[in-house]
Each structure stands twice: as C-alpha cells, then as structure tokens.
C-alpha atoms as a PDB file:
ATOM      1  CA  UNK A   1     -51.908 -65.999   6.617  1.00  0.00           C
ATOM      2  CA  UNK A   2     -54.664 -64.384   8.108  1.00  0.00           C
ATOM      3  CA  UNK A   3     -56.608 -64.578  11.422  1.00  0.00           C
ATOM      4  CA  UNK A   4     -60.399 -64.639  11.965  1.00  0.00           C
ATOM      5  CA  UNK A   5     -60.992 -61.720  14.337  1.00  0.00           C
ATOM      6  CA  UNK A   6     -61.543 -63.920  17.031  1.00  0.00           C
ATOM      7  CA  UNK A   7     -57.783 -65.422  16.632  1.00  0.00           C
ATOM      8  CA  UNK A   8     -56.362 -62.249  16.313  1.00  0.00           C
ATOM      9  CA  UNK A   9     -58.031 -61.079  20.024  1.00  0.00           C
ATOM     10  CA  UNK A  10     -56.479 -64.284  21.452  1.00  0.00           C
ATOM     11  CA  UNK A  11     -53.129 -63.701  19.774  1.00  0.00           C
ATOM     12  CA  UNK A  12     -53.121 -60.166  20.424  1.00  0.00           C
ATOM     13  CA  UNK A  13     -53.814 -61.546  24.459  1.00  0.00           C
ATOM     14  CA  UNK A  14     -50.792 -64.390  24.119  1.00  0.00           C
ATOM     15  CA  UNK A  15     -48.194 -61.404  22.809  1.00  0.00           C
ATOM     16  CA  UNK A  16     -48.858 -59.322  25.967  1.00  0.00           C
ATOM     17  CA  UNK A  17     -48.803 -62.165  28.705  1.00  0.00           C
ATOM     18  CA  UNK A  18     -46.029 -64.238  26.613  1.00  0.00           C
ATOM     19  CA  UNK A  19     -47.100 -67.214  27.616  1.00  0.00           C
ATOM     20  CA  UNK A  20     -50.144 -68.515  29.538  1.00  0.00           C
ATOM     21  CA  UNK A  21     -53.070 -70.890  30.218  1.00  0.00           C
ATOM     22  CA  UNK A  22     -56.540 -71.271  28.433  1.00  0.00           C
ATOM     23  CA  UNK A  23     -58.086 -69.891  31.668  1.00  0.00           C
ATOM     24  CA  UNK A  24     -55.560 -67.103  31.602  1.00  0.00           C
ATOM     25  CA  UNK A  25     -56.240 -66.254  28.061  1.00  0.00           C
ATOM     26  CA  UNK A  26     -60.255 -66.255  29.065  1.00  0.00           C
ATOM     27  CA  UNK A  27     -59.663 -64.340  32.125  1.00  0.00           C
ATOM     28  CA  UNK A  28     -57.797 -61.373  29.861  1.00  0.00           C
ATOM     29  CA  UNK A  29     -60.889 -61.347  27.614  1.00  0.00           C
ATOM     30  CA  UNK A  30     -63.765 -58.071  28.414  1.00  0.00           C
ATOM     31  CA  UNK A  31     -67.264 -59.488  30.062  1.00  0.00           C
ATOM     32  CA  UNK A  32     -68.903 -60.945  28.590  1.00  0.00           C
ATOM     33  CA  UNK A  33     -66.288 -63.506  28.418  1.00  0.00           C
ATOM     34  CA  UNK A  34     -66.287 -66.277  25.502  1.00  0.00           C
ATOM     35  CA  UNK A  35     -66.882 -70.089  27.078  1.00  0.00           C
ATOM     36  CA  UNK A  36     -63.811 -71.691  27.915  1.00  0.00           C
ATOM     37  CA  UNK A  37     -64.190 -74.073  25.532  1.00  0.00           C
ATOM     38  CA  UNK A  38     -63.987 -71.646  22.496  1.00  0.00           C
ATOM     39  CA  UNK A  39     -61.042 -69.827  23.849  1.00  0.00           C
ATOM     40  CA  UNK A  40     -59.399 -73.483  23.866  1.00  0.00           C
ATOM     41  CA  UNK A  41     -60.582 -74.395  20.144  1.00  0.00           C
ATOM     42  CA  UNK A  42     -59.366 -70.686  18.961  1.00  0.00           C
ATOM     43  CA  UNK A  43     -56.245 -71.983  20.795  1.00  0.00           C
ATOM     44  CA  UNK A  44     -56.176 -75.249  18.882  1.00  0.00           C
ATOM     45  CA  UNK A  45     -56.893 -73.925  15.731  1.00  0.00           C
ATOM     46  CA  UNK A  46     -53.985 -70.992  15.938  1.00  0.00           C
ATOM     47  CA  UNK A  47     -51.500 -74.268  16.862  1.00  0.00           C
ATOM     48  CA  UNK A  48     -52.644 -75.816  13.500  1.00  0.00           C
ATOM     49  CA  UNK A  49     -52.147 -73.166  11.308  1.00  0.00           C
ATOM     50  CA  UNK A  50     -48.244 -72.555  13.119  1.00  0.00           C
ATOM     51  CA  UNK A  51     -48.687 -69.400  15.127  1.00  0.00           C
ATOM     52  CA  UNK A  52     -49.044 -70.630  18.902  1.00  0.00           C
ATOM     53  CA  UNK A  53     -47.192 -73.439  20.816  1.00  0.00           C
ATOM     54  CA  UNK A  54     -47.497 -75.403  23.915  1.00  0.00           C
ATOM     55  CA  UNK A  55     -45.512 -76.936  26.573  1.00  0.00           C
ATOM     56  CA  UNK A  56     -47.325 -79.573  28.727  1.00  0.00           C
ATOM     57  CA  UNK A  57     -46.921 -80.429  32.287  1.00  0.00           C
ATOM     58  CA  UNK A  58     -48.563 -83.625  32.712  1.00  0.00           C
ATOM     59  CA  UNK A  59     -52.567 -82.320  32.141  1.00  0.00           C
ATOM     60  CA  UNK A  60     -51.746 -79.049  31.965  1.00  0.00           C
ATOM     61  CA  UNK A  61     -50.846 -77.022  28.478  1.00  0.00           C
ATOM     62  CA  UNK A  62     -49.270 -73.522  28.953  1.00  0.00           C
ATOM     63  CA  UNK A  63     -49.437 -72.020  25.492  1.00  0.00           C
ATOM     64  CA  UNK A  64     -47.244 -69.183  23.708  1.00  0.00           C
ATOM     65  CA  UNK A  65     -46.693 -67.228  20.142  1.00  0.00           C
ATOM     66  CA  UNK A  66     -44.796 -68.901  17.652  1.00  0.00           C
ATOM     67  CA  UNK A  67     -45.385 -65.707  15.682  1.00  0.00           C
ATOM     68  CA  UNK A  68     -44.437 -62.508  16.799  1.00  0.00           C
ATOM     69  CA  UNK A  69     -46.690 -59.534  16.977  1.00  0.00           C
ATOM     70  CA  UNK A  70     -44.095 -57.319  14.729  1.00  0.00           C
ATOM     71  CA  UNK A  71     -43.827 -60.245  12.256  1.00  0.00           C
ATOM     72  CA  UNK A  72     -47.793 -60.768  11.565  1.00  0.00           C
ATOM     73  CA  UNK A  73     -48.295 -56.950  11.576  1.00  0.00           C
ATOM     74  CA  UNK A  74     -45.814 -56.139   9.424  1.00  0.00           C
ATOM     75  CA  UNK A  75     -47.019 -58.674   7.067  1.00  0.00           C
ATOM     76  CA  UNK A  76     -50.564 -57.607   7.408  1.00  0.00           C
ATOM     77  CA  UNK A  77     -49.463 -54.337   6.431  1.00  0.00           C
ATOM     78  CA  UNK A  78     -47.738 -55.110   3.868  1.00  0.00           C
ATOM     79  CA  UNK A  79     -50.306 -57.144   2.220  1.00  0.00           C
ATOM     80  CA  UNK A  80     -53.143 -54.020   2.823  1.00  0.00           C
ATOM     81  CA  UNK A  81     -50.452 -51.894   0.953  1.00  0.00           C
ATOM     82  CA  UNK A  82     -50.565 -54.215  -1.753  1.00  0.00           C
ATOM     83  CA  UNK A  83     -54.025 -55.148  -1.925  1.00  0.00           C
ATOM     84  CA  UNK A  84     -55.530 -51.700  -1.597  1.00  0.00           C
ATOM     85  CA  UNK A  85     -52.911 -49.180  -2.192  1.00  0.00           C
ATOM     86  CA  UNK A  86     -51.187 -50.929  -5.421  1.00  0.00           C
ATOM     87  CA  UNK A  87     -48.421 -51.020  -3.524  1.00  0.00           C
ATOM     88  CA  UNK A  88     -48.137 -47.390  -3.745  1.00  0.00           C
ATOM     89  CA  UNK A  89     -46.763 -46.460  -0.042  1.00  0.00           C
ATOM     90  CA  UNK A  90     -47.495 -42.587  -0.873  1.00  0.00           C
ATOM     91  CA  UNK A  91     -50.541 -43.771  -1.358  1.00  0.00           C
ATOM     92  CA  UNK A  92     -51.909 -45.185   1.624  1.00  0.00           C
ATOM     93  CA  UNK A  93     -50.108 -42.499   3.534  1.00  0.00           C
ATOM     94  CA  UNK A  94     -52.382 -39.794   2.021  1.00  0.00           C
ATOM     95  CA  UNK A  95     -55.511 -42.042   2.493  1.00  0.00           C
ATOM     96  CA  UNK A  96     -54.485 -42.273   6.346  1.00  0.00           C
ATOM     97  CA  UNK A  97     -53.401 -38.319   6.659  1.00  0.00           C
ATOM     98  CA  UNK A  98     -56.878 -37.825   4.776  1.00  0.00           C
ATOM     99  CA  UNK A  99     -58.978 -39.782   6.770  1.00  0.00           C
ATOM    100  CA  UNK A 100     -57.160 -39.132  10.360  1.00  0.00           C
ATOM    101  CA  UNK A 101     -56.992 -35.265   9.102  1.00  0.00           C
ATOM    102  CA  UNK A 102     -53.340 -34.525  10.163  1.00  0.00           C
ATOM    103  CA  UNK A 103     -52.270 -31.414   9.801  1.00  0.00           C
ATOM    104  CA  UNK A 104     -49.041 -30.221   8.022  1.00  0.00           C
ATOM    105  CA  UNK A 105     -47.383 -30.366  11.288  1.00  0.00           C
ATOM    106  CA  UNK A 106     -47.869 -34.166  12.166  1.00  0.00           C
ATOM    107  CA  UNK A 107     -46.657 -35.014   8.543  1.00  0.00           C
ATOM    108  CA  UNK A 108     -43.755 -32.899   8.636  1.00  0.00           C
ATOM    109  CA  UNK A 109     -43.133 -35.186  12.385  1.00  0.00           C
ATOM    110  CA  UNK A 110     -43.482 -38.128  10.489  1.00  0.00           C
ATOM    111  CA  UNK A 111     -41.200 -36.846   7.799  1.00  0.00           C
ATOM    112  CA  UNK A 112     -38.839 -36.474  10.211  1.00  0.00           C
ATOM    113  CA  UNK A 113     -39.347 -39.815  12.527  1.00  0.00           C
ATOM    114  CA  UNK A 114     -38.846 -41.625   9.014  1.00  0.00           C
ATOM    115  CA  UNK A 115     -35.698 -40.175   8.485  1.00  0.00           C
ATOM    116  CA  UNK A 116     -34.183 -40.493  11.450  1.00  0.00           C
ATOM    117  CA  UNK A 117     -35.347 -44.097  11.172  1.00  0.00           C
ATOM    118  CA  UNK A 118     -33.515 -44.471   7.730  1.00  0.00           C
ATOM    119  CA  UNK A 119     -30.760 -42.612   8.870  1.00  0.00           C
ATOM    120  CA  UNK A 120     -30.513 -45.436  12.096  1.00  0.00           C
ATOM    121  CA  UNK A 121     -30.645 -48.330   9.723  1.00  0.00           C
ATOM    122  CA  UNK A 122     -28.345 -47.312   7.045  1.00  0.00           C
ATOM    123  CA  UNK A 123     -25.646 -46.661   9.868  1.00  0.00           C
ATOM    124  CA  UNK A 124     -25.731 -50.517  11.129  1.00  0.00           C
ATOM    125  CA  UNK A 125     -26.173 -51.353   7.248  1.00  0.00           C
END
C-alpha cells in the first residue's frame, strides 16, 4: 500500500523515535510545523490502513510502527522496479548509475558489496 507524502514524513518520524506521542511526532517535524490536529488525523489514518499502533494510558495514546521501515521500502522498491523498470533490475540500475553519474569505480564497489552480500546469504541458506 502506499502512503500520501504526508504519511510517509510521519512514519518515517515513528521508525526513528520507535514509539512516541502526537506532540512528539509534531515536535520532530521542520518549522513550520503542521497543526497538531493534522499530525493526529495522519496518525489516525496510518492506524486504519494497519501500519501504526497505539497503547493507551488512560487519556493518553503513545503510538508506534506496525510496519517496519525495511518492510515498506523494500516493497516500495520492488513495486518501482516493476512498474517502471519491467522488472528488469539491470535496468533500473543503469537508469540510477546514469542519472547519479557513477563512475566505473562506484559500480565495480557495488559489484562487489552485492557479492559479498550473496555470498553472506547463501552461507546461512
């Protein structure tokens, strides 16, 4: 599923605190800061659609990620690799080199961080 940019800031704000308040969440936010009240309904919504949770002490909610940043990234990714790349990983690799202009020496880097990542999960495979 995907977030409205405005769900993603407060998600990307509840993954590095953990857990926290709606006037913690605000308080993380740049100034101009949103209203309370639309950090709380941004809140709200992200419960309904599964990827926040709440305990409550008496009044008070403390809120935290049902969905983990890894998890919703990956997925993200995956679906712009499907969407846009035809699913063609090669492919959105050379649109990234191309547009971030690496040179031979940060693919050959990457070439090697990838298989020493391989090489680290086939050995607890």
């Amino acid at each position: 599923m995907q977030l409205t940019k405005a769900e993603e800031q407060v998600m990307q704000i509840l993954w590095e605190m953990g857990e926290g308040l709606v006037k913690d969440v605000r308080d993380r936010f740049d100034d101009p800061k949103p209203a309370r009240n639309t950090v709380s309904t941004v809140i709200r919504i992200l419960e309904k659609k599964g990827f926040v949770g709440h305990k409550d002490y008496g009044k008070v909610f403390v809120y935290y990620p049902l969905v983990m940043k890894n998890e919703y990234s990956g997925k993200q990714l995956f679906g712009l690799l499907h969407d846009y790349f035809n699913n063609s990983f090669p492919a959105m690799a050379s649109y990234f080199a191309r547009e971030k202009d690496l040179s031979i020496k940060d693919l050959e880097q990457l070439l090697e961080d990838t298989k020493t990542e391989l090489a680290k999960r086939n050995k607890t495979a």
